[in-house]
N, C-alpha and C. Protein backbone atom coordinates (compact mmCIF):
# COMPACT_ATOMS: atom_id res chain seq x y z
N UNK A 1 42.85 -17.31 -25.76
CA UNK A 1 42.49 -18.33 -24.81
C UNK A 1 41.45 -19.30 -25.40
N UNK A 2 40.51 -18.44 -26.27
CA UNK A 2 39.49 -19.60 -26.71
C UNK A 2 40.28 -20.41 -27.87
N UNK A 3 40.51 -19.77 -28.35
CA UNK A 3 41.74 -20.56 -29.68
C UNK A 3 42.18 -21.64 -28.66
N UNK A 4 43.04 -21.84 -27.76
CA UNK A 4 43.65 -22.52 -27.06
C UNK A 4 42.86 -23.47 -26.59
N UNK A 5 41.78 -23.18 -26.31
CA UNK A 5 40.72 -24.46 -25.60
C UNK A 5 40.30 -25.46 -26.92
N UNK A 6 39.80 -24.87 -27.95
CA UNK A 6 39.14 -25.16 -28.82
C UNK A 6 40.35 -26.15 -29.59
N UNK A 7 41.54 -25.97 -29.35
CA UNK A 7 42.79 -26.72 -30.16
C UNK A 7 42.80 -28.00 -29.37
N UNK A 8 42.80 -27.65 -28.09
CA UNK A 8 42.80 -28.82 -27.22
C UNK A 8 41.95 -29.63 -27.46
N UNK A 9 40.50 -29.26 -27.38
CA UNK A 9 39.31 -30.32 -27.41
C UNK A 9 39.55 -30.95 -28.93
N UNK A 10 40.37 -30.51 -29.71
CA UNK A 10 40.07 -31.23 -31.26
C UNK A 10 40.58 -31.91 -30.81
N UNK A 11 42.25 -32.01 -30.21
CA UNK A 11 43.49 -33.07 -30.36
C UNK A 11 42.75 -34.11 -29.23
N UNK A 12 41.88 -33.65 -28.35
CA UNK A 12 40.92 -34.91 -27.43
C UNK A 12 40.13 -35.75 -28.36
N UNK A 13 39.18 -35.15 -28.66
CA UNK A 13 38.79 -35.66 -29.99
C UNK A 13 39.63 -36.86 -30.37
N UNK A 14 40.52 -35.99 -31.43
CA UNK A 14 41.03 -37.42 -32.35
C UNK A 14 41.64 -38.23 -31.87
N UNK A 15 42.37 -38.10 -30.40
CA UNK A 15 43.05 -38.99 -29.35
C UNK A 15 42.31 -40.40 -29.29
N UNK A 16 40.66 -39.83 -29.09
CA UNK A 16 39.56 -40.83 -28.82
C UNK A 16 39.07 -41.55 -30.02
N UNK A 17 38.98 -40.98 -30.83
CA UNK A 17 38.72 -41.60 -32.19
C UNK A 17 40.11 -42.73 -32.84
N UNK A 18 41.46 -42.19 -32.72
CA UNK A 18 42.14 -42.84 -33.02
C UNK A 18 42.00 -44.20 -32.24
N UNK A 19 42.07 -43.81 -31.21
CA UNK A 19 42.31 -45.45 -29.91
C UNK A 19 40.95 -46.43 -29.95
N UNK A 20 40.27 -45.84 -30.73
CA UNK A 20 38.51 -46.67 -31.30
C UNK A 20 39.22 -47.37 -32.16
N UNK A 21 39.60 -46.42 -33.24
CA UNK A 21 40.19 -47.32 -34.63
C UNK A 21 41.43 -48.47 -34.21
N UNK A 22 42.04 -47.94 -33.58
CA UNK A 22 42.88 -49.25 -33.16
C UNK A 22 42.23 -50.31 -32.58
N UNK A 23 41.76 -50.18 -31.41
CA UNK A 23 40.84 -51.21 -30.72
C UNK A 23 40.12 -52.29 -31.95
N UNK A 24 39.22 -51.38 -32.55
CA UNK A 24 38.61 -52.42 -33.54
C UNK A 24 39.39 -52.91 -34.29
N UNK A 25 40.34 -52.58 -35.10
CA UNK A 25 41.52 -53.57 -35.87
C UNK A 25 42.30 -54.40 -35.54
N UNK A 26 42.50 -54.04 -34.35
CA UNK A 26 44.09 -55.06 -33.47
C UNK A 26 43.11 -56.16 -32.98
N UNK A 27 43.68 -57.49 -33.36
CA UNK A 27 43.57 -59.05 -33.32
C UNK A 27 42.07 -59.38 -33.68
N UNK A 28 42.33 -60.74 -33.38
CA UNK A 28 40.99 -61.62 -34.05
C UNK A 28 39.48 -60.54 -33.33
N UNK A 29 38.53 -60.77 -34.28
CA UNK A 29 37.53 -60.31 -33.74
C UNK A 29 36.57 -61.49 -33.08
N UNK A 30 36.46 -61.42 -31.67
CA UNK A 30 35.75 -62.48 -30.85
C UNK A 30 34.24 -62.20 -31.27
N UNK A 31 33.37 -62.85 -30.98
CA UNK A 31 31.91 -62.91 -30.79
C UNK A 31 31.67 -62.08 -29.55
N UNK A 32 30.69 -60.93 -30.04
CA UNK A 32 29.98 -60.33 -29.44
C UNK A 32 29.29 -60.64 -28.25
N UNK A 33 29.64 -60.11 -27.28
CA UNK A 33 28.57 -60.15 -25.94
C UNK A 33 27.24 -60.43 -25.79
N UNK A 34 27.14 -59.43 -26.78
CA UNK A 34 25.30 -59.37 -26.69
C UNK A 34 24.86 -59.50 -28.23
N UNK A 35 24.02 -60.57 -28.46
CA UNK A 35 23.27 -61.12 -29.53
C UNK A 35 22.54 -59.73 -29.86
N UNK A 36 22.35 -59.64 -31.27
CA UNK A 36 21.53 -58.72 -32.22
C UNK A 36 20.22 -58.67 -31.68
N UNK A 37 19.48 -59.93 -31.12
CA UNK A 37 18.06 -59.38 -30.33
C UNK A 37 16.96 -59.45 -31.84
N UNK A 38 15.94 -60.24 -31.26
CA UNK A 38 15.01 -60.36 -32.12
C UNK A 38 13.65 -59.51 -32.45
N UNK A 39 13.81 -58.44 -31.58
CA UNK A 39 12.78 -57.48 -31.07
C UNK A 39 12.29 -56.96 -32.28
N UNK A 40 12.76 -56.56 -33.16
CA UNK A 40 11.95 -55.84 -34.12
C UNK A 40 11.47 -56.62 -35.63
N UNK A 41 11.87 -58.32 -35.60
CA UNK A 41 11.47 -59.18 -36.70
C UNK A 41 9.78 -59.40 -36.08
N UNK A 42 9.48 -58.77 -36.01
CA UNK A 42 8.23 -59.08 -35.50
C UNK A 42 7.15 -59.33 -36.65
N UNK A 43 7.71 -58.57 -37.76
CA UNK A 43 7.00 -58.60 -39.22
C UNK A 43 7.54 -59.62 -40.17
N UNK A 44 7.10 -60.08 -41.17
CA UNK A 44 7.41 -61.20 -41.75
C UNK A 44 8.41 -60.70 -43.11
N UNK A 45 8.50 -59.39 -43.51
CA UNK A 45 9.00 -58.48 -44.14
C UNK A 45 10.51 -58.23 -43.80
N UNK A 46 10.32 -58.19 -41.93
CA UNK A 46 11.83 -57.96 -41.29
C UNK A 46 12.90 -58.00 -41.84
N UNK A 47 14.02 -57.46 -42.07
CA UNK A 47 14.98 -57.61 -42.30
C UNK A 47 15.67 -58.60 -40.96
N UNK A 48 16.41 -59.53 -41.30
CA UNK A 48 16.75 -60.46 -40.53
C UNK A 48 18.54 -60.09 -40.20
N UNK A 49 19.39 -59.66 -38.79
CA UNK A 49 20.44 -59.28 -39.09
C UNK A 49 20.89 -60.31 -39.20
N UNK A 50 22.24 -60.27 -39.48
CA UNK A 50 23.65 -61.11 -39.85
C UNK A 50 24.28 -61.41 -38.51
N UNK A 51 24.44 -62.90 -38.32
CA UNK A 51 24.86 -63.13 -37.50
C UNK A 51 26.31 -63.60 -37.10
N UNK A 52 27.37 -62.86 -35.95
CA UNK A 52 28.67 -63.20 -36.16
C UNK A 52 29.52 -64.64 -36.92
N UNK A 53 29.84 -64.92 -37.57
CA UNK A 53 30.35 -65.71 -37.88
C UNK A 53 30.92 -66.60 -36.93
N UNK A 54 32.22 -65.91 -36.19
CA UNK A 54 33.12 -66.36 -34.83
C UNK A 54 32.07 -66.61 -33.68
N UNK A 55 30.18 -65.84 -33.71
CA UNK A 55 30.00 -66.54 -33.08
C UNK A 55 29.10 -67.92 -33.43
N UNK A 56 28.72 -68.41 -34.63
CA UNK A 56 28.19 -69.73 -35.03
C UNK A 56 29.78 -70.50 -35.08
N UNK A 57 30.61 -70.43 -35.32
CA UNK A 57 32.01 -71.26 -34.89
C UNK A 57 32.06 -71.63 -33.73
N UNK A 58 31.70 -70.77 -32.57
CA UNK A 58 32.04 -70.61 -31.59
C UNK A 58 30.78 -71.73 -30.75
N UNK A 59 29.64 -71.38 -31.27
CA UNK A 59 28.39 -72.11 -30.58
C UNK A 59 28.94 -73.75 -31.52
N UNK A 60 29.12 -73.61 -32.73
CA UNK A 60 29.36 -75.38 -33.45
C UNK A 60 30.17 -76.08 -32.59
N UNK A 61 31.46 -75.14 -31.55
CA UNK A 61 32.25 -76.19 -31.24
C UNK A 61 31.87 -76.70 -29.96
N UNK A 62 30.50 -75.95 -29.53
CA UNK A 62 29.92 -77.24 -27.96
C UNK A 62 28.78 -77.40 -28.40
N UNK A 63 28.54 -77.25 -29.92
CA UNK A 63 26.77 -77.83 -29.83
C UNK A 63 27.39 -79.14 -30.73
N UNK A 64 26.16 -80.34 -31.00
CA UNK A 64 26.74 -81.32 -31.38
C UNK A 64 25.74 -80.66 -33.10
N UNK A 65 26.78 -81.64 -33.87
CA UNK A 65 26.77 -81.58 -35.14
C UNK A 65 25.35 -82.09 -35.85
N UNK A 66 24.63 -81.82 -35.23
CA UNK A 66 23.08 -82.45 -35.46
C UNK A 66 22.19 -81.27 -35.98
N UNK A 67 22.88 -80.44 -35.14
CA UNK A 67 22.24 -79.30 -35.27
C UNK A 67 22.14 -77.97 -36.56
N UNK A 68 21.66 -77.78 -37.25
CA UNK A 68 21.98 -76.94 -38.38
C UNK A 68 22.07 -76.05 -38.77
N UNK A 69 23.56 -75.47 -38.94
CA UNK A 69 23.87 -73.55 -38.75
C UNK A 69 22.41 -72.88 -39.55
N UNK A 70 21.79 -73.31 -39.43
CA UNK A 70 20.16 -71.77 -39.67
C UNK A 70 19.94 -71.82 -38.17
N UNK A 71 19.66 -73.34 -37.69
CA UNK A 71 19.27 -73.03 -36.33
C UNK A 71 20.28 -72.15 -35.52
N UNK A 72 21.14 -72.86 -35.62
CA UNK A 72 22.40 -72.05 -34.62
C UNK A 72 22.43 -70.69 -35.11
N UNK A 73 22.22 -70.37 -36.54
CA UNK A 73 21.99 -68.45 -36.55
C UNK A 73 20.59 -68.17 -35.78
N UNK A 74 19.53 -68.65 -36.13
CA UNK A 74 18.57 -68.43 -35.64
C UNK A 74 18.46 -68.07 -34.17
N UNK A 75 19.01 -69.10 -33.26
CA UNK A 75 18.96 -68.89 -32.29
C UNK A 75 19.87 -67.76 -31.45
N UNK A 76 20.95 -67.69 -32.16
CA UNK A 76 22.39 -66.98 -31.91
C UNK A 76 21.95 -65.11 -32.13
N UNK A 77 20.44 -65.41 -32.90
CA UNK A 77 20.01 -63.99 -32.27
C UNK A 77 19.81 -63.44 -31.30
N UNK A 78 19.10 -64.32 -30.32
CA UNK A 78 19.20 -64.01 -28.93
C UNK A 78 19.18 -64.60 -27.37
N UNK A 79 20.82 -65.74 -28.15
CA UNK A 79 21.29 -65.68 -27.16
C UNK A 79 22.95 -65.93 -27.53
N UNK A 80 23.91 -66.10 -26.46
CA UNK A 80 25.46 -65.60 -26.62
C UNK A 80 25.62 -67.70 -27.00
N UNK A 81 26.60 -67.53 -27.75
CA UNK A 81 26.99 -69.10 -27.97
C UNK A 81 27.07 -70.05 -26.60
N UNK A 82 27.49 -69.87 -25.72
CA UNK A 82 27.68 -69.96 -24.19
C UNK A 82 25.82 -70.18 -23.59
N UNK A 83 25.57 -69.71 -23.83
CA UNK A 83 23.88 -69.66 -23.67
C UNK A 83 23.50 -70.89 -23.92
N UNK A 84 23.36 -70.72 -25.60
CA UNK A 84 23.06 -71.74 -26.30
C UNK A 84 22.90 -73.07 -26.41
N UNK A 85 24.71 -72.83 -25.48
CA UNK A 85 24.78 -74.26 -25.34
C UNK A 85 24.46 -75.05 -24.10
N UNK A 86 24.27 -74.22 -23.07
CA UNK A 86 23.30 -74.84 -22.00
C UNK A 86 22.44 -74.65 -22.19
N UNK A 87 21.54 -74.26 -22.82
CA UNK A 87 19.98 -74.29 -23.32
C UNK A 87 19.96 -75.76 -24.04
N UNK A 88 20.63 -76.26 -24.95
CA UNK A 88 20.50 -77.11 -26.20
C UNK A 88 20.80 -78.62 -24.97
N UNK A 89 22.20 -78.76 -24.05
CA UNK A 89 22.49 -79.42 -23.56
C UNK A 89 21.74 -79.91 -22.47
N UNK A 90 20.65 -79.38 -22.45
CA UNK A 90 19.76 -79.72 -21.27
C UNK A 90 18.30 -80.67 -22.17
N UNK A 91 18.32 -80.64 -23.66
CA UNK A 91 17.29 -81.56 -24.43
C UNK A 91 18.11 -82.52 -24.51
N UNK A 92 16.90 -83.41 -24.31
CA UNK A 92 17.32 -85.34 -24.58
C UNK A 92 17.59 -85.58 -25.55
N UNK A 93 18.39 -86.30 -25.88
CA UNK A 93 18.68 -87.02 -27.37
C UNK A 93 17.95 -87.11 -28.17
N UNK A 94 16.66 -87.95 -27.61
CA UNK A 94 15.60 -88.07 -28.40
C UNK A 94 15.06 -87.52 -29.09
N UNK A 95 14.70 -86.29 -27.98
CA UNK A 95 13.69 -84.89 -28.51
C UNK A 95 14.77 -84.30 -29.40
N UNK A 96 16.20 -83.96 -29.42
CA UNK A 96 16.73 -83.52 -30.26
C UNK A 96 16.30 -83.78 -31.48
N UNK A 97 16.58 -85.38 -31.79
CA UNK A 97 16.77 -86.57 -33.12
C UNK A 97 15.38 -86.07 -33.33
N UNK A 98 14.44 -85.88 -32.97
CA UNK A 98 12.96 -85.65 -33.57
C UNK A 98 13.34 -84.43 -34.18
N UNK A 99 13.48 -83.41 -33.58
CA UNK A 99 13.66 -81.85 -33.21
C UNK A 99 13.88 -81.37 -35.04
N UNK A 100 14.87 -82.46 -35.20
CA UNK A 100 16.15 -81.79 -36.51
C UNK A 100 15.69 -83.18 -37.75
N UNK A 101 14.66 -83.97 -37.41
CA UNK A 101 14.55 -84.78 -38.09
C UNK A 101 15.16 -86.21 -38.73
N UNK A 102 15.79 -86.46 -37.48
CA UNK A 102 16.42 -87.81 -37.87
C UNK A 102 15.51 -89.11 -36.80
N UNK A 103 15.92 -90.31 -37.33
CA UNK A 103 15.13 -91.14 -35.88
C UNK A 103 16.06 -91.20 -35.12
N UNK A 104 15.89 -91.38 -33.51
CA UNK A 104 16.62 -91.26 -32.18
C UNK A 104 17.50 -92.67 -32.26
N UNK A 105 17.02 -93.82 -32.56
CA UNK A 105 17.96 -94.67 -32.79
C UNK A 105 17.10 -96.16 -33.22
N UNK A 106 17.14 -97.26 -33.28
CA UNK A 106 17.07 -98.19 -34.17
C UNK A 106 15.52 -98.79 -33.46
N UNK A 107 15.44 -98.72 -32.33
CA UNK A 107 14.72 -99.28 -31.51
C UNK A 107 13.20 -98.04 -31.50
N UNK A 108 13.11 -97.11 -32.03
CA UNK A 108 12.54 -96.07 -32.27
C UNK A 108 11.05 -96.58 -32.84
N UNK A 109 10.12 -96.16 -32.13
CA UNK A 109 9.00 -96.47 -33.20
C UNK A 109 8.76 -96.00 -34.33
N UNK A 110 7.97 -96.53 -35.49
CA UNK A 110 8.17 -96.04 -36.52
C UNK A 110 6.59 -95.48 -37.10
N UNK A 111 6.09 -94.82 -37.13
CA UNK A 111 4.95 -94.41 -37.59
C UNK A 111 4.23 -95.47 -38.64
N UNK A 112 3.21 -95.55 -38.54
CA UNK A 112 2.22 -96.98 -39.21
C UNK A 112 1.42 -96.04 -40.23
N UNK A 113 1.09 -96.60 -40.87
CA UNK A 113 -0.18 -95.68 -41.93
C UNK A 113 -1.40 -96.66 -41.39
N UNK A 114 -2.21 -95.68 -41.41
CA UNK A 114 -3.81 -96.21 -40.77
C UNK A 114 -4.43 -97.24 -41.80
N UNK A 115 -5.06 -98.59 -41.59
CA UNK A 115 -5.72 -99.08 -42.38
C UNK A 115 -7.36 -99.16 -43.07
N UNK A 116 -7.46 -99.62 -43.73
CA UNK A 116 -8.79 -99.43 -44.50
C UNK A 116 -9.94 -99.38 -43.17
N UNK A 117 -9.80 -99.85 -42.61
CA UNK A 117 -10.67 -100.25 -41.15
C UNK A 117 -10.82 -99.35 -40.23
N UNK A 118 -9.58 -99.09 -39.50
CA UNK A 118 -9.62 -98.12 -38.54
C UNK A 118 -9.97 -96.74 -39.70
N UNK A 119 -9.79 -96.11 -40.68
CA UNK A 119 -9.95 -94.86 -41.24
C UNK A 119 -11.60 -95.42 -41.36
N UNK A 120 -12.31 -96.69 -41.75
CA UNK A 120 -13.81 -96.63 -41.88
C UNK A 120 -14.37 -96.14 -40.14
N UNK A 121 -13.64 -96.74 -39.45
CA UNK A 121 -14.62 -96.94 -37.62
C UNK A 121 -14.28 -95.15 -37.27
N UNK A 122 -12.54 -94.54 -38.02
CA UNK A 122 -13.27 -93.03 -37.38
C UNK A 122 -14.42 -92.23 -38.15
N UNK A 123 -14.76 -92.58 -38.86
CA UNK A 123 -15.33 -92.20 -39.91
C UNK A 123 -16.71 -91.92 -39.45
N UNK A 124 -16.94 -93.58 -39.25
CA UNK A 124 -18.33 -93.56 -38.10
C UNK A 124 -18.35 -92.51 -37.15
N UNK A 125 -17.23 -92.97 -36.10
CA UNK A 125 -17.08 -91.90 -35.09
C UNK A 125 -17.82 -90.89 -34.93
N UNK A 126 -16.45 -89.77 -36.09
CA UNK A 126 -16.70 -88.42 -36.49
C UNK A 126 -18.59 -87.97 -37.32
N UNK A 127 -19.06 -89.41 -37.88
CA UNK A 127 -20.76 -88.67 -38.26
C UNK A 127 -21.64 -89.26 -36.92
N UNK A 128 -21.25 -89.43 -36.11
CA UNK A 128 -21.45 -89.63 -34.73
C UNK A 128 -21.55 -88.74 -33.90
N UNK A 129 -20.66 -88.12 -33.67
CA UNK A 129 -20.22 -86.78 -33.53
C UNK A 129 -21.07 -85.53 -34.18
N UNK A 130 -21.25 -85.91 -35.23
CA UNK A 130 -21.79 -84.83 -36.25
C UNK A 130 -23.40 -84.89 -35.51
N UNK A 131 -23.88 -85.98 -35.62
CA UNK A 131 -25.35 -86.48 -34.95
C UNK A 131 -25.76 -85.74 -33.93
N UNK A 132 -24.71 -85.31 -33.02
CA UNK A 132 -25.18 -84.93 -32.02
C UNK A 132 -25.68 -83.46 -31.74
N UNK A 133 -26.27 -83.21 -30.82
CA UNK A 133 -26.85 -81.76 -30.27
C UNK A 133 -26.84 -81.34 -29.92
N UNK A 134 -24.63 -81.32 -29.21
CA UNK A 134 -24.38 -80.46 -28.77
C UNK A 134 -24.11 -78.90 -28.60
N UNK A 135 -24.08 -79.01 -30.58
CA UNK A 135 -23.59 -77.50 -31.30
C UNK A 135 -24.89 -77.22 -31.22
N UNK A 136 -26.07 -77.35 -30.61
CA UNK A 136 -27.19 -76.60 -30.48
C UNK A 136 -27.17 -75.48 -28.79
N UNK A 137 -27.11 -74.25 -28.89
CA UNK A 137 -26.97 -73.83 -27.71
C UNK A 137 -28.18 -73.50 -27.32
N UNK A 138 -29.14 -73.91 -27.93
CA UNK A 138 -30.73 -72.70 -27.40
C UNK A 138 -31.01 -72.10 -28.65
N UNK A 139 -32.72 -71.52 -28.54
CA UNK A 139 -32.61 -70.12 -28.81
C UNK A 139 -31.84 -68.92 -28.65
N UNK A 140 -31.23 -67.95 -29.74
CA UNK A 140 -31.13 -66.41 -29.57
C UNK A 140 -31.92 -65.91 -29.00
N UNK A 141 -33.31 -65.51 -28.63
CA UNK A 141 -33.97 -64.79 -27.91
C UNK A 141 -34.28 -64.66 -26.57
């Protein structure tokens, strides 16, 4: 009788193991449900996992092309491509075009370099600043 039980539970066994191995081989492999999760890069050492392929394909084809597969792995740690892309689709153009380093468009201000003048008047300012007595709190005693 125990012989008999013990035959059974193997052929359960490999019943279950076989129908695993099929499952994972039969057709395309989709992107994962649930992102790898960033919980334990907490160290700078971290090993960083690998992120689905099918799912950075999957996030490229509703994020716009601005964006640059590190970010899209980066982010695709923790969250599902679907996520992503209502997270991303809810920033302005603008803030994007800054975001990834391009200018937003033609009409864009353009950053000035400070002149001989204004860098002399903060100058003043800041030993102005310095002058003062506020970093005095009292005596310690």
């Amino acid at each position: 009788m125990k012989f008999l039980l013990i035959v059974l539970l193997v052929l359960v066994v490999a019943a279950v193991l076989l129908s695993l191995r099929k499952r994972r081989s039969a057709g395309p492999r989709l992107p994962s449900a649930r992102p790898p999760g960033t919980a334990g890069l907490d160290e700078e050492v971290a090993l960083r996992p690998d992120v689905d392929p099918a799912a950075v394909a999957a996030a490229r084809a509703r994020i716009s092309a601005d964006v640059p597969d590190e970010v899209l792995s980066d982010a695709l740690l923790d969250a599902t491509p679907r996520q992503l892309a209502s997270m991303l689709a809810a920033v302005p153009a603008e803030v994007m075009a800054g975001a990834v380093g391009r200018p937003a468009g033609a009409g864009a201000a353009q950053p000035q370099q400070a002149s001989r003048e204004d860098l002399a008047s903060l100058k003043k300012v800041s030993e102005s600043v310095d002058d003062l007595e506020i970093w005095s709190f009292g005596d310690k005693s």
